[in-house]
Protein backbone atom coordinates (compact mmCIF):
# COMPACT_ATOMS: atom_id res chain seq x y z
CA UNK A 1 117.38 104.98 78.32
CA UNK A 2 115.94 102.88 80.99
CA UNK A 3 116.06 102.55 84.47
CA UNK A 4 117.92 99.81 86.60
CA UNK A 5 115.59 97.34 88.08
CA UNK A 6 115.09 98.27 91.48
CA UNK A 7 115.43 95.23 93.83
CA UNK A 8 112.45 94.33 96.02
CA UNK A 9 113.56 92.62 99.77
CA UNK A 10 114.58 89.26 99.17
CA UNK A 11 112.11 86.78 100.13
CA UNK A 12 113.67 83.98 97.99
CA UNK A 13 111.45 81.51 100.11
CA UNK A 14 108.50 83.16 99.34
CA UNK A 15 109.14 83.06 95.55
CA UNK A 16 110.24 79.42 96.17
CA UNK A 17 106.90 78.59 97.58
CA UNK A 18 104.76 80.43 94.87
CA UNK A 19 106.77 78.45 92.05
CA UNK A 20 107.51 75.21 93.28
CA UNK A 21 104.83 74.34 94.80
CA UNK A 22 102.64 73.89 91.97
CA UNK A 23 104.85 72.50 89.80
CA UNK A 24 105.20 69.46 92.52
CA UNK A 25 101.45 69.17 92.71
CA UNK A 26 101.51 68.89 88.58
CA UNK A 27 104.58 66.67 88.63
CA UNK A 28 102.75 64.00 91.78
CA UNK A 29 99.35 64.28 89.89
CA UNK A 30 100.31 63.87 86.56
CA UNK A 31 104.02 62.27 86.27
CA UNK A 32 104.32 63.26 82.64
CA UNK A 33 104.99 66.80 83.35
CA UNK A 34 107.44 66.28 85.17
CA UNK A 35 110.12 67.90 82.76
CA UNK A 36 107.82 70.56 81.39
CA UNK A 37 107.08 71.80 85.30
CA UNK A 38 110.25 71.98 86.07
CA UNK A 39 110.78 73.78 82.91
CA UNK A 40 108.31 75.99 83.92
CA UNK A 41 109.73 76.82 87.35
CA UNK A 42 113.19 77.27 86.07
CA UNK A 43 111.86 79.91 83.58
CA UNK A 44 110.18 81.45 86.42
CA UNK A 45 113.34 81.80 88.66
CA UNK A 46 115.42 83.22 85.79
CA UNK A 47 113.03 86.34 85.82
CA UNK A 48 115.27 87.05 89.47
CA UNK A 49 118.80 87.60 87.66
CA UNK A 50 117.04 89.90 85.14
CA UNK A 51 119.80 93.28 84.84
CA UNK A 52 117.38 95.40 82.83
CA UNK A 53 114.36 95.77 81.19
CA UNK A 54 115.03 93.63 77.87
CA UNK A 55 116.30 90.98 79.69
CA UNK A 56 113.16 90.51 82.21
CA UNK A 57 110.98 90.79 78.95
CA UNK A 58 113.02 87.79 78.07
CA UNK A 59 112.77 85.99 81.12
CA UNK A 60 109.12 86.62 81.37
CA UNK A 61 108.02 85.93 77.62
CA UNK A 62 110.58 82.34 78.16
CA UNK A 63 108.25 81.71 81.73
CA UNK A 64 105.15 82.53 80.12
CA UNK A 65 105.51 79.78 77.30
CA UNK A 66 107.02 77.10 79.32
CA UNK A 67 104.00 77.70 81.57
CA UNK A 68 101.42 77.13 78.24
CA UNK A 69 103.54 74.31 77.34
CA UNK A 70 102.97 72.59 80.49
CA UNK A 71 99.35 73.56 80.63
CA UNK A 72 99.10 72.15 76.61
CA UNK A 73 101.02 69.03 78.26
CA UNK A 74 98.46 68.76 80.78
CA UNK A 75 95.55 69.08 78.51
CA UNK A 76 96.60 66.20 75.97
């Protein structure tokens, strides 16, 4: 049986920055990833509610492949 994620200090804004950020650079610089950025970022936050260890694999596997998306987006 697994753990309990343990809960880091809460520094939502620094989170906020790391995500959103680039996804408003990629959205300003190239309009048409818009949606797949924001995508991204949303896939990103959902790794924070994660309640165990299957569900941030999840979160992380469903961040991870918005993130290619946008970068295959990007690259077309």
């Amino acid at each position: 049986m697994r753990r309990r994620l343990a809960r880091g200090p809460r520094r939502p804004h620094v989170t906020r920055a790391a995500v959103t950020a680039p996804a408003v650079r990629a959205t300003v610089l190239l309009p048409a990833l818009a949606d797949a950025a924001k995508t991204a970022a949303d896939a990103a936050y959902d790794m924070r509610n994660a309640t165990d260890h299957a569900a941030l694999d999840t979160a992380r596997t469903r961040a991870n492949n918005a993130a290619l998306e946008a970068v295959g987006r990007g690259a077309a």
